[in-house]
Protein backbone atom coordinates (compact mmCIF):
# COMPACT_ATOMS: atom_id res chain seq x y z
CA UNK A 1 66.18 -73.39 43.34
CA UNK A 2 66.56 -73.52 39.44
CA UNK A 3 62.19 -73.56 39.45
CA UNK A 4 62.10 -70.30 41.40
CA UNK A 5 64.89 -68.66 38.77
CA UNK A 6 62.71 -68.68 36.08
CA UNK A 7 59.81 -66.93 38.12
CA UNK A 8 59.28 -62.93 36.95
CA UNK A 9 60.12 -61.05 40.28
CA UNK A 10 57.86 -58.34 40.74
CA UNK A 11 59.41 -55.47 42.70
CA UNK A 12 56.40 -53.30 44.57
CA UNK A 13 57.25 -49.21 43.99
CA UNK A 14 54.33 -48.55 46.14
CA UNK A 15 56.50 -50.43 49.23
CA UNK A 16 57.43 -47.95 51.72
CA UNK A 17 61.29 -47.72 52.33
CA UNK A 18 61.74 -46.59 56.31
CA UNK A 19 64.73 -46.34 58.75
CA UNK A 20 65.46 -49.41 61.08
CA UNK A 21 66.88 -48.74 64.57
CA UNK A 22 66.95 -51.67 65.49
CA UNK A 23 65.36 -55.41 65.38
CA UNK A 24 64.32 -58.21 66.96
CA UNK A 25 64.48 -62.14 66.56
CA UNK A 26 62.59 -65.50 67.96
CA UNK A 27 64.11 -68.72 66.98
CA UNK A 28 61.11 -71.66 66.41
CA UNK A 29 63.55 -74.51 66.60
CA UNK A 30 60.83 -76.97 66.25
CA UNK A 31 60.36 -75.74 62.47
CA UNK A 32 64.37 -74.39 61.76
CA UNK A 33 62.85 -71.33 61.03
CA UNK A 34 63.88 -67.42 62.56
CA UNK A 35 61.09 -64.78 63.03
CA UNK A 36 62.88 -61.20 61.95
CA UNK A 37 61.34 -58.06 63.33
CA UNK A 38 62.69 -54.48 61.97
CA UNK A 39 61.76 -51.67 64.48
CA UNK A 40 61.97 -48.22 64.35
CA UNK A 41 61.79 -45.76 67.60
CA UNK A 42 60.31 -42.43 67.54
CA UNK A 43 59.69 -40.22 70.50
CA UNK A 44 56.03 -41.72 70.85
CA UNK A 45 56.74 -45.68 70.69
CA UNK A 46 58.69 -48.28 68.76
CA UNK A 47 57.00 -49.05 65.69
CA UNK A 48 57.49 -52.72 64.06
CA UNK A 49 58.12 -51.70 59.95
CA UNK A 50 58.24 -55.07 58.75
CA UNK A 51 57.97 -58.78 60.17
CA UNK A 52 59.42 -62.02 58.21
CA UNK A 53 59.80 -65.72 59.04
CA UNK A 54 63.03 -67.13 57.07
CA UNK A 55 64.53 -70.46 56.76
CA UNK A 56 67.69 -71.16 58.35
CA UNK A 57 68.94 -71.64 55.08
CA UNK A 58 67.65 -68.38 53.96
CA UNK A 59 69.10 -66.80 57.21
CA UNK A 60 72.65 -67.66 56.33
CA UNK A 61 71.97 -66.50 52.96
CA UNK A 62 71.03 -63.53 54.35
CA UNK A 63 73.83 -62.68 56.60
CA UNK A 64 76.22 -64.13 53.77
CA UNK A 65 74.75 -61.44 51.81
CA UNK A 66 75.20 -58.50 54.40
CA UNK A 67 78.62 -59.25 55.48
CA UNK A 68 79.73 -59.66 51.69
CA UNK A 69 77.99 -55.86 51.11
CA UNK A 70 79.94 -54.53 53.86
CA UNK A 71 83.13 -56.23 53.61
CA UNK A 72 82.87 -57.12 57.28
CA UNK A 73 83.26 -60.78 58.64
CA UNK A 74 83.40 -60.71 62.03
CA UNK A 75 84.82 -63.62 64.81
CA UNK A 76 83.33 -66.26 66.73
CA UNK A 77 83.40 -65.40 70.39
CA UNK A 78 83.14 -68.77 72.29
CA UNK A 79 82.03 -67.92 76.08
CA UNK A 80 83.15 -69.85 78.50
CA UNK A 81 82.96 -69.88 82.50
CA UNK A 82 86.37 -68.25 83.35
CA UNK A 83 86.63 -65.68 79.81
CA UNK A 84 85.46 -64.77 76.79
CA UNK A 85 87.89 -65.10 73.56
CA UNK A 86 87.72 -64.69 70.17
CA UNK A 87 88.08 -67.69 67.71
CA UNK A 88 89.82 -66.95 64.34
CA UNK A 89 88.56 -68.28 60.95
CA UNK A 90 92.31 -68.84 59.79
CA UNK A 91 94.88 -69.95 62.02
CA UNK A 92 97.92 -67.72 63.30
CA UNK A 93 95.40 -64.43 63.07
């Protein structure tokens, strides 16, 4: 990663910023890569605003990233036959 920090980023002002309602997401396990669609509805269809293949690296980066913006880090839910329960990161929670 220390060759891409000494790249220039370029940040495109012509980009259009739009409202996501909601997204989808297609797992290519074959390559460990995640295919991230951002959708937004509008009384005529659902229109796909922006489409992205990521890394599972760069996946955890990226929820890393969101959950540290909102403060919110939530639980792993382990399903099994009989229930669902949560699983707490620190014991005793």
């Amino acid at each position: 990663m220390s060759d891409k920090q000494s790249l220039p980023t370029y940040i495109n002002e012509l980009s259009p910023t739009s409202f996501t309602d909601g997204f989808k997401i297609a797992i290519d396990k074959e390559h460990s890569m995640l295919l991230l669609q951002l959708l937004s509805a509008t009384p005529e269809a659902v229109i796909e605003n922006h489409r992205t293949k990521m890394s599972k690296a760069g996946v955890v980066k990226l929820i890393e990233a969101l959950c540290s913006a909102i403060d919110y880090y939530p639980n792993k839910t382990v399903t099994t036959d009989k229930k669902t329960r949560k699983v707490s990161a620190k014991k005793g929670e």
